[in-house]
N, C-alpha and C. Protein backbone atom coordinates (compact mmCIF):
# COMPACT_ATOMS: atom_id res chain seq x y z
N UNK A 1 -6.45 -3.55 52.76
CA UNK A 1 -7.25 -4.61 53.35
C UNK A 1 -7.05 -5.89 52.54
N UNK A 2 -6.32 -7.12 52.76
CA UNK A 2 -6.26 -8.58 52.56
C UNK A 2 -7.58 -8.98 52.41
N UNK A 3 -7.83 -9.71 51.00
CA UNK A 3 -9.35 -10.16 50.51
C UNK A 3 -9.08 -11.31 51.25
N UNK A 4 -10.03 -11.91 52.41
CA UNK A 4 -10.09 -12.96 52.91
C UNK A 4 -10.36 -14.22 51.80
N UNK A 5 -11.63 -13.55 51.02
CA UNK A 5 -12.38 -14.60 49.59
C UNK A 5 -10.98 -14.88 49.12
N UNK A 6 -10.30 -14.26 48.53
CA UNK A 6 -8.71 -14.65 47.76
C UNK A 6 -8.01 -15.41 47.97
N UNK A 7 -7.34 -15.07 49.98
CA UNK A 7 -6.54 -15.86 50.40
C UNK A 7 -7.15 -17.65 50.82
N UNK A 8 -8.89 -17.65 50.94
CA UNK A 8 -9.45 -18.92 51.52
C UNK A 8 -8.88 -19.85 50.28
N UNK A 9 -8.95 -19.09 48.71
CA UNK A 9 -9.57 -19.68 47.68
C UNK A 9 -8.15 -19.91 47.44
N UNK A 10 -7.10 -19.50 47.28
CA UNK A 10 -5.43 -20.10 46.97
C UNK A 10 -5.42 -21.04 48.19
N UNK A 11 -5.77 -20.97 49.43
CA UNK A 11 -5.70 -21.69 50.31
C UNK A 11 -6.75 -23.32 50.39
N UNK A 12 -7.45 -23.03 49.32
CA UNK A 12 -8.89 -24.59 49.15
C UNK A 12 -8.04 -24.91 47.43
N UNK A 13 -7.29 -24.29 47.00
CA UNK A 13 -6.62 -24.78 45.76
C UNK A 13 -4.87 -25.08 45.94
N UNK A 14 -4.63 -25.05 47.28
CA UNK A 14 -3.35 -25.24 47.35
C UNK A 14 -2.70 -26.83 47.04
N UNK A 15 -3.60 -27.62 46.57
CA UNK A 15 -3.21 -28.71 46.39
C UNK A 15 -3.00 -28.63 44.44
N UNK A 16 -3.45 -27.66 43.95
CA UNK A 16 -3.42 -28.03 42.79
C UNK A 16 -2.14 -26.72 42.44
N UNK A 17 -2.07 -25.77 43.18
CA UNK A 17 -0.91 -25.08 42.86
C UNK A 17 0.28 -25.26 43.14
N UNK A 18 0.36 -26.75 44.31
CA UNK A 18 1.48 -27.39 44.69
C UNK A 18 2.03 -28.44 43.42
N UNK A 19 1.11 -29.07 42.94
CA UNK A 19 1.35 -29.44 41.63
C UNK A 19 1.75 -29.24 40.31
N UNK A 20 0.88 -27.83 40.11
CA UNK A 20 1.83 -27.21 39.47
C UNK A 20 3.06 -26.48 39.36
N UNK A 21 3.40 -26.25 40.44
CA UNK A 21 4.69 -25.76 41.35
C UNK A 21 5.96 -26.84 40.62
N UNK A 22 5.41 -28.01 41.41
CA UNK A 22 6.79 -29.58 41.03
C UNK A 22 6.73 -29.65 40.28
N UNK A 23 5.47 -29.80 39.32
CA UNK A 23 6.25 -29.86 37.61
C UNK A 23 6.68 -28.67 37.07
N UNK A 24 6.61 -27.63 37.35
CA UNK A 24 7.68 -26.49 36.99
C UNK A 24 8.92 -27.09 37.06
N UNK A 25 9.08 -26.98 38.77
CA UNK A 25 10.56 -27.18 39.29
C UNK A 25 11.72 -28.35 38.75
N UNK A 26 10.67 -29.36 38.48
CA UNK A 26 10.90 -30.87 38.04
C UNK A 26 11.41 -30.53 36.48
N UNK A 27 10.92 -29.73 35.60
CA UNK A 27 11.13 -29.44 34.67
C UNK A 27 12.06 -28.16 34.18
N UNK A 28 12.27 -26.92 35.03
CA UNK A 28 12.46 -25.80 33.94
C UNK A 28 14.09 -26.25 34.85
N UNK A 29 15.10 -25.54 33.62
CA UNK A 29 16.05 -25.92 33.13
C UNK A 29 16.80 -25.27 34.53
N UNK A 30 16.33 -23.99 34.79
CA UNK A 30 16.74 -22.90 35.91
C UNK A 30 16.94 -23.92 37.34
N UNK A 31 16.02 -25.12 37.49
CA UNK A 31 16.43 -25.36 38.57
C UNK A 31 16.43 -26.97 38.68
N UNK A 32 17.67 -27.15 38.02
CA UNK A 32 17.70 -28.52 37.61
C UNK A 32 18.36 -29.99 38.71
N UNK A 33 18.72 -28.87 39.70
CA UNK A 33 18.83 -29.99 41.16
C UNK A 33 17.26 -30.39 41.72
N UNK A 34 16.15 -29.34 41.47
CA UNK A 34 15.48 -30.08 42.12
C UNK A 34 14.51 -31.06 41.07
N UNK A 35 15.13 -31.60 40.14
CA UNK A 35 15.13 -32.59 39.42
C UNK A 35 15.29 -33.86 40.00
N UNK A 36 16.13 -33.87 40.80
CA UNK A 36 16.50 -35.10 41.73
C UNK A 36 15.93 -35.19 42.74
N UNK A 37 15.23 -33.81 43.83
CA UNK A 37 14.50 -34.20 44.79
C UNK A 37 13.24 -35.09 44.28
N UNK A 38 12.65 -35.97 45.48
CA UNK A 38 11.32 -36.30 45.63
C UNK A 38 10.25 -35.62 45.37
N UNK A 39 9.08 -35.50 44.48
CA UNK A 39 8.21 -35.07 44.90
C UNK A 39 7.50 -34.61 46.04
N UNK A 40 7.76 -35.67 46.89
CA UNK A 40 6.83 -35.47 48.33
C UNK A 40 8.28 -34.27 48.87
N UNK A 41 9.38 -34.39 48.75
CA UNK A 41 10.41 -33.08 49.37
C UNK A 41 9.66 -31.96 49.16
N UNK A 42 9.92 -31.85 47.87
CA UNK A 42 9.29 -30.67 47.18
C UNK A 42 7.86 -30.20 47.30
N UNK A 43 6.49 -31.20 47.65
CA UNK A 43 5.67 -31.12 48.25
C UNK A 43 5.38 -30.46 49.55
N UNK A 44 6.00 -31.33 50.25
CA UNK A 44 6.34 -30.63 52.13
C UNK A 44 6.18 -29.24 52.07
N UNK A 45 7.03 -28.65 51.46
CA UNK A 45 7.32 -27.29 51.67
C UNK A 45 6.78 -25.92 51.01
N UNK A 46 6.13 -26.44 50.12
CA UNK A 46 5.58 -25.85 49.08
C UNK A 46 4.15 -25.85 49.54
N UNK A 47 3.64 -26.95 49.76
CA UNK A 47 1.98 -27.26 49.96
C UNK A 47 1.59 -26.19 50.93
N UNK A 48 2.52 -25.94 52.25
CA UNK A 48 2.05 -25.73 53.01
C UNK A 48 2.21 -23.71 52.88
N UNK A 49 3.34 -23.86 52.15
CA UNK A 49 3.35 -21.82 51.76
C UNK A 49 1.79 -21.84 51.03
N UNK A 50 1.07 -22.43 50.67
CA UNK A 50 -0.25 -22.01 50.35
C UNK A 50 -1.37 -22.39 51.00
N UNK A 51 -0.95 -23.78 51.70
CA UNK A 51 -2.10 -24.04 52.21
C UNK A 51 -2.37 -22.85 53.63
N UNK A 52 -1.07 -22.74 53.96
CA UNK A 52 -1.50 -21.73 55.33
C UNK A 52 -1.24 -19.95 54.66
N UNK A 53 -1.07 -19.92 53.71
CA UNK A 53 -1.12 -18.12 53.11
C UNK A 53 -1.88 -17.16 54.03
N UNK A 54 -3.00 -17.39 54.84
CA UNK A 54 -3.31 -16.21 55.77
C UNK A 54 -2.61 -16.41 56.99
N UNK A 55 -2.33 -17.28 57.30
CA UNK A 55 -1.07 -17.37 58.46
C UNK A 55 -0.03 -16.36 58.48
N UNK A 56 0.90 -16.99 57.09
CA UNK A 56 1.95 -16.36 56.55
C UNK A 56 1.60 -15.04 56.65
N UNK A 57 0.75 -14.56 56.16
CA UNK A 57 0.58 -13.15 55.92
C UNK A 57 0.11 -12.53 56.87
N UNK A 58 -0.72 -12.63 58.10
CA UNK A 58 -1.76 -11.99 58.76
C UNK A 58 -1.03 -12.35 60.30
N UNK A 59 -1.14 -13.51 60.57
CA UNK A 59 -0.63 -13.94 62.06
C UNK A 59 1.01 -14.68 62.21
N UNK A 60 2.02 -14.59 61.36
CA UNK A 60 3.05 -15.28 61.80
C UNK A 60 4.12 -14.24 61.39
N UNK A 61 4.79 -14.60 63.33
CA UNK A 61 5.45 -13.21 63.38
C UNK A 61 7.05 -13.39 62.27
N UNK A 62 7.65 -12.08 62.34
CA UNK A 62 8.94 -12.42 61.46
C UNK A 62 10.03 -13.76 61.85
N UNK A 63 9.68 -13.68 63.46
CA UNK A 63 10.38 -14.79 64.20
C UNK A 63 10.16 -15.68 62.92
N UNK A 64 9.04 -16.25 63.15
CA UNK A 64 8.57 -17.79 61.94
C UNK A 64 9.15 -17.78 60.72
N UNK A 65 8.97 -16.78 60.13
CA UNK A 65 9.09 -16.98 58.99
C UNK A 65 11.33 -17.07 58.99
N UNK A 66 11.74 -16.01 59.76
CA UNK A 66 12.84 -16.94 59.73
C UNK A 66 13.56 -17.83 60.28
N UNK A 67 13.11 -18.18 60.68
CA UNK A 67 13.12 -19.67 61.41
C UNK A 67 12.43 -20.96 60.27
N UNK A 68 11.46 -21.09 59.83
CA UNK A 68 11.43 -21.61 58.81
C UNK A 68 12.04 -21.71 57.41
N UNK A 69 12.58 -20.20 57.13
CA UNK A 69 13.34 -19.93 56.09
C UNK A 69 14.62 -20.18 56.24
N UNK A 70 15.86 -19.99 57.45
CA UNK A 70 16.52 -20.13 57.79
C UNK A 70 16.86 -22.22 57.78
N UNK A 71 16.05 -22.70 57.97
CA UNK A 71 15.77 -24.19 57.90
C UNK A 71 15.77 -24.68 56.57
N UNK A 72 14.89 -23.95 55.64
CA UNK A 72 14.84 -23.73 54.39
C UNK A 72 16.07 -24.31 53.77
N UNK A 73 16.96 -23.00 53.94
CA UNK A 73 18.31 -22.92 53.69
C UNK A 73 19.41 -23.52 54.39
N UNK A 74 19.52 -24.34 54.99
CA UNK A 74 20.37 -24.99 55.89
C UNK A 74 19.69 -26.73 55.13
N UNK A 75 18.83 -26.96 55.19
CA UNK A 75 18.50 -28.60 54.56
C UNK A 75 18.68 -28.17 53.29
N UNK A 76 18.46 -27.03 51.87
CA UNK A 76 18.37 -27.17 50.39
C UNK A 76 20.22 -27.44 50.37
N UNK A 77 20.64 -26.58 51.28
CA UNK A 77 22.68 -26.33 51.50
C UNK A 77 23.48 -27.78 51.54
N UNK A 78 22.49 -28.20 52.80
CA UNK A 78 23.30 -29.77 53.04
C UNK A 78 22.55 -30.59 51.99
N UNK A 79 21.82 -30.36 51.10
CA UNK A 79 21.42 -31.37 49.62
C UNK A 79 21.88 -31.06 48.97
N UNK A 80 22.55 -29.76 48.73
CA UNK A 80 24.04 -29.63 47.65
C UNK A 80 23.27 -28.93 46.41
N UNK A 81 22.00 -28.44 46.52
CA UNK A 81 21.36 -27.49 46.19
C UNK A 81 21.89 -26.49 45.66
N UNK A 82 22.45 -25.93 44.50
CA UNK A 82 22.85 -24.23 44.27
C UNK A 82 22.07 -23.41 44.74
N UNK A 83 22.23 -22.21 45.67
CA UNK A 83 21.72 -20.82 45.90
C UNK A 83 20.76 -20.47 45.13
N UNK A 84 21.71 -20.49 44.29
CA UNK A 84 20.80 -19.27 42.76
C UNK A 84 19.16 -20.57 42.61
N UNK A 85 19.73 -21.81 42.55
CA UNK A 85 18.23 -22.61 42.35
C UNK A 85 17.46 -22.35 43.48
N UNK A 86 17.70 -21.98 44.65
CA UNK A 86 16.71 -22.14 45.78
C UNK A 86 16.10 -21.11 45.78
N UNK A 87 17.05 -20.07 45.05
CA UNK A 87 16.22 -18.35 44.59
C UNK A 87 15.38 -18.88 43.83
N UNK A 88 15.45 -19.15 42.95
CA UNK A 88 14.76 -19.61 41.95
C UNK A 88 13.17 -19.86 42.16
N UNK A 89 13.76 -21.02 42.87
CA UNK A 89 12.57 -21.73 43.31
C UNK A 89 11.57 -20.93 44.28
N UNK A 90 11.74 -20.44 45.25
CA UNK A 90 11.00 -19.39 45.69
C UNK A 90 10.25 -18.41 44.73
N UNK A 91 11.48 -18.04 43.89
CA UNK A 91 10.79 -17.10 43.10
C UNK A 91 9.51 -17.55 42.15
N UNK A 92 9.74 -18.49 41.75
CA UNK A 92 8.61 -19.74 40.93
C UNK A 92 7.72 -19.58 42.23
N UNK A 93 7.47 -19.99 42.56
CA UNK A 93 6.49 -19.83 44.26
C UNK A 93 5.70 -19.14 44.19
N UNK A 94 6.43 -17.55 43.89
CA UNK A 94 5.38 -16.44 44.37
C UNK A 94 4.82 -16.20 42.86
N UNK A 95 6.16 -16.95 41.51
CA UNK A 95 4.84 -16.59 40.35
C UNK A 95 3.99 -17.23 39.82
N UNK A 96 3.50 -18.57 40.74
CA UNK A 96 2.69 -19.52 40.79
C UNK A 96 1.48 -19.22 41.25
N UNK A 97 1.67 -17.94 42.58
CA UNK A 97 0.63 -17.74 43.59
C UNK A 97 0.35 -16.45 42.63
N UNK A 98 1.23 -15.34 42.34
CA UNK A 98 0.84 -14.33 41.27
C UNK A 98 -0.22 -14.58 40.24
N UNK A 99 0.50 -15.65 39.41
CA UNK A 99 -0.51 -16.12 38.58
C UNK A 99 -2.20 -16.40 38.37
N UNK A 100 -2.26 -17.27 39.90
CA UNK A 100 -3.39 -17.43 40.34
C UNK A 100 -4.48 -16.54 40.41
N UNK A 101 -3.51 -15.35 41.31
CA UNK A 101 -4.63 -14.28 42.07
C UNK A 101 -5.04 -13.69 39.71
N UNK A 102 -4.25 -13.42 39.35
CA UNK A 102 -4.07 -12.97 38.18
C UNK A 102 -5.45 -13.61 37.48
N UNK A 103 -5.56 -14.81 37.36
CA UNK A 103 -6.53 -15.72 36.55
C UNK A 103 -7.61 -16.63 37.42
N UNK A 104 -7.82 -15.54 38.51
CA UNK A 104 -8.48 -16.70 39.45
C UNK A 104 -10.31 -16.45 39.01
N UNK A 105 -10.17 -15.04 38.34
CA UNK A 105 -11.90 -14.53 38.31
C UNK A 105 -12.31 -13.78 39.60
N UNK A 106 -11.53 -13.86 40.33
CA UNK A 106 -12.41 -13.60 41.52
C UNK A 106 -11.84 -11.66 41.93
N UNK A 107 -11.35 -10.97 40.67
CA UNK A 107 -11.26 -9.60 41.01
C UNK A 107 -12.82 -9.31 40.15
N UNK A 108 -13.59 -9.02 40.58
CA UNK A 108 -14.72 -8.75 39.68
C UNK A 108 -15.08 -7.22 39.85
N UNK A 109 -14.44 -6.42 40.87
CA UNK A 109 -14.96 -5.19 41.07
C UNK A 109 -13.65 -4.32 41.24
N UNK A 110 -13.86 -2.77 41.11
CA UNK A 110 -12.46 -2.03 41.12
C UNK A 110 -12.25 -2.57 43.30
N UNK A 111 -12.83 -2.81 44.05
CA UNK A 111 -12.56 -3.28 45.40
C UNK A 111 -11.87 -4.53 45.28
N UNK A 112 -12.30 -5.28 44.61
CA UNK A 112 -11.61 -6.67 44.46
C UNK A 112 -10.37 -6.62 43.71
N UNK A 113 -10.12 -5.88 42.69
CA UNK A 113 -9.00 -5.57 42.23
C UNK A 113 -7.78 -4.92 42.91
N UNK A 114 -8.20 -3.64 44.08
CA UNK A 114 -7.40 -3.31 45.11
C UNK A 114 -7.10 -4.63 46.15
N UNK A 115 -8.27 -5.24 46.08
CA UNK A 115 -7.74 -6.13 47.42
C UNK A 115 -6.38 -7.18 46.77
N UNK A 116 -6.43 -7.60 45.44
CA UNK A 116 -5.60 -8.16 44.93
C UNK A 116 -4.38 -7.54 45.03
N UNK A 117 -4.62 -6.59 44.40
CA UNK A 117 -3.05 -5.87 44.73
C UNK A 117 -2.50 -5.51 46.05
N UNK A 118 -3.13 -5.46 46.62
CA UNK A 118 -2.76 -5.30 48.26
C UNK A 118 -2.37 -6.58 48.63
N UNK A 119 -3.10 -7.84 48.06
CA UNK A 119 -2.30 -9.03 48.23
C UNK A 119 -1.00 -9.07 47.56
N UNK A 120 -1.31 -8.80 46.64
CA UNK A 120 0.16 -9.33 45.53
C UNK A 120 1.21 -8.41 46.27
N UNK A 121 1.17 -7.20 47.17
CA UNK A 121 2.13 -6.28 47.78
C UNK A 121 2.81 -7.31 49.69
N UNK A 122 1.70 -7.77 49.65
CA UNK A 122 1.72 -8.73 50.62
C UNK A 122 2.62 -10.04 50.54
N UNK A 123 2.51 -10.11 49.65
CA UNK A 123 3.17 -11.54 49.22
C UNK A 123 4.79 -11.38 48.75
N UNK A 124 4.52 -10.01 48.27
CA UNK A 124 6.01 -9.70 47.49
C UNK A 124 6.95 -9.50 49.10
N UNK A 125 6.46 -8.93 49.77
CA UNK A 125 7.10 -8.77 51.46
C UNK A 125 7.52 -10.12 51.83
N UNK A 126 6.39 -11.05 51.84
CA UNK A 126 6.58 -11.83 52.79
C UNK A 126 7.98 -12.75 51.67
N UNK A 127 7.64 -12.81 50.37
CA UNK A 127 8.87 -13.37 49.47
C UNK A 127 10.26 -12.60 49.87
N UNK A 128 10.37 -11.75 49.51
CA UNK A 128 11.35 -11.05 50.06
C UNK A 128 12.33 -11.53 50.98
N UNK A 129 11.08 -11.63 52.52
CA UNK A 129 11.68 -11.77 54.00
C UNK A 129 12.17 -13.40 54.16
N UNK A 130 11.25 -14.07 52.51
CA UNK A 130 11.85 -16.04 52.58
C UNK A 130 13.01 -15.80 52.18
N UNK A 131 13.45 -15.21 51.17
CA UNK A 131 14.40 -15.13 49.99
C UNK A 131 16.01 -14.70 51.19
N UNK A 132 15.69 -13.83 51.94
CA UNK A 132 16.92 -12.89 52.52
C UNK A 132 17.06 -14.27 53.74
N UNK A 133 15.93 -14.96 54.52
CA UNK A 133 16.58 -15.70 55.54
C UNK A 133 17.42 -16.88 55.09
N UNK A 134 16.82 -17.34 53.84
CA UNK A 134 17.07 -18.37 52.87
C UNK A 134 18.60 -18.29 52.73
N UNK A 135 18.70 -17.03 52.00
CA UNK A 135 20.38 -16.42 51.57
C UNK A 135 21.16 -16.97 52.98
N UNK A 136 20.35 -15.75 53.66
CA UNK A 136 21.58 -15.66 55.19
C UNK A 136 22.23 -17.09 55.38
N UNK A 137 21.10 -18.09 55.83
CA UNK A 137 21.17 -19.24 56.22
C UNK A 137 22.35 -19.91 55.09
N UNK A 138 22.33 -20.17 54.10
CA UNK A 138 23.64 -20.10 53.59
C UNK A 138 24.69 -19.96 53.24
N UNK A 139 25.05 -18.30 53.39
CA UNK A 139 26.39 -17.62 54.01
C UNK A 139 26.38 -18.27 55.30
N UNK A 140 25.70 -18.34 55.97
CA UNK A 140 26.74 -18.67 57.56
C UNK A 140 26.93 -20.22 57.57
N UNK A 141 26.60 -21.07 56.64
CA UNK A 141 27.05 -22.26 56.20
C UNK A 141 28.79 -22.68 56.61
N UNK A 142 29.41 -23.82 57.13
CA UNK A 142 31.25 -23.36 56.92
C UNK A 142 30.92 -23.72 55.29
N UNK A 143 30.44 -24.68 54.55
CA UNK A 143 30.87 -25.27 53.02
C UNK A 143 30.65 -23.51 52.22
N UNK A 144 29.67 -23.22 52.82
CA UNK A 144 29.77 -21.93 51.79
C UNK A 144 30.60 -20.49 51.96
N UNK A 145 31.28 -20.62 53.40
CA UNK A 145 32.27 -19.54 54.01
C UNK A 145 33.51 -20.25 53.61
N UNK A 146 33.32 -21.91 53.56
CA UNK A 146 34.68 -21.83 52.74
C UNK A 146 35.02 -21.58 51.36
N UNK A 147 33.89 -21.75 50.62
CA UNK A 147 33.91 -21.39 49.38
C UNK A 147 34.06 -20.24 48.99
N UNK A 148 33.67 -19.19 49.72
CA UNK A 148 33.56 -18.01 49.21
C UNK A 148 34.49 -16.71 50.00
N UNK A 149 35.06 -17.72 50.79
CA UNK A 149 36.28 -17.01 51.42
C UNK A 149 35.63 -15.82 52.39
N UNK A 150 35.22 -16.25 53.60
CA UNK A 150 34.04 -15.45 54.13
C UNK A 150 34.92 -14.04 54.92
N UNK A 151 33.55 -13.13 54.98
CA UNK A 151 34.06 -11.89 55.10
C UNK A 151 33.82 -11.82 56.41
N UNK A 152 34.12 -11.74 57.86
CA UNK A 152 33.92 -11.48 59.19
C UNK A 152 31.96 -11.16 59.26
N UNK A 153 31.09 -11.42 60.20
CA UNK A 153 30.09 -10.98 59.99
C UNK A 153 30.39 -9.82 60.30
N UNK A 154 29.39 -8.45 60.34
CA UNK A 154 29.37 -6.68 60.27
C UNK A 154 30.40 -6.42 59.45
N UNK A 155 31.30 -6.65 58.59
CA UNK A 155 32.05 -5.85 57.91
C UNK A 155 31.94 -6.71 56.14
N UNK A 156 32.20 -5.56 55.13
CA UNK A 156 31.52 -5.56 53.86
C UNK A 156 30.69 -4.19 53.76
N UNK A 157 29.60 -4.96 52.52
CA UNK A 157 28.73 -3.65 52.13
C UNK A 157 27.31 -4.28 52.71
């Protein structure tokens, strides 16, 4: 069962975990292209993985999420973005939102503590399903099929 109290409360603080998000990104060494984006870039996209978190999680079908993720990865590609940083950056994402549920106070009971972890299992899915459309969307790139000398789609491992 998804703690509604949890997801409202990352969702009424998503302005301050978007903040701390960009100065991560703005700063750690791992993802040093988005050094050069805008704040407000980096804002856009970020604000809203928290401001809408029961969306994400509860009502938006896989369609959305890759379709958004897929977009993701097609605008970070044509900004000349490295891969590995856009992993990155996602990954910073979910240990921004980890963090939170982690130090938020609000597990106060062994129920509240399950509901957390049932979030944090929630979240690791829905990261996952950003991370893989993210990828895709950049293999089927031509700059990155030419780079990498592309393999036919269905054949490989």
């Amino acid at each position: 069962m998804l703690s509604d109290r949890l997801v409202r409360t990352i969702e009424n603080h998503a302005d301050e975990l978007t903040r701390a998000l960009i100065a991560d990104l703005q700063s750690n060494p791992r993802t040093a292209a988005y050094h050069q984006l805008s704040r407000e870039a980096i804002h856009h996209r970020t604000y809203h993985v928290y401001k809408d978190l029961g969306l994400w999680l509860n009502s938006k079908a896989e369609e959305d999420i890759e379709s958004n993720y897929t977009n993701l990865g097609k605008e970070r590609e044509a900004e000349g973005i490295p891969l590995s940083e856009v992993v990155y950056a996602l990954t910073l994402t979910k240990y921004h939102l980890r963090d939170y549920i982690r130090i938020s106070g609000l597990a106060d009971s062994a129920m509240d503590l399950y509901q957390a972890l049932d979030l944090q299992r929630l979240l690791g899915q829905f990261f996952d399903k950003a991370i893989y459309y993210t990828v895709r969307a950049y293999e089927r790139s031509a700059k990155f099929q030419e780079v990498a000398g592309a393999v036919p789609e269905g054949r490989g491992a």
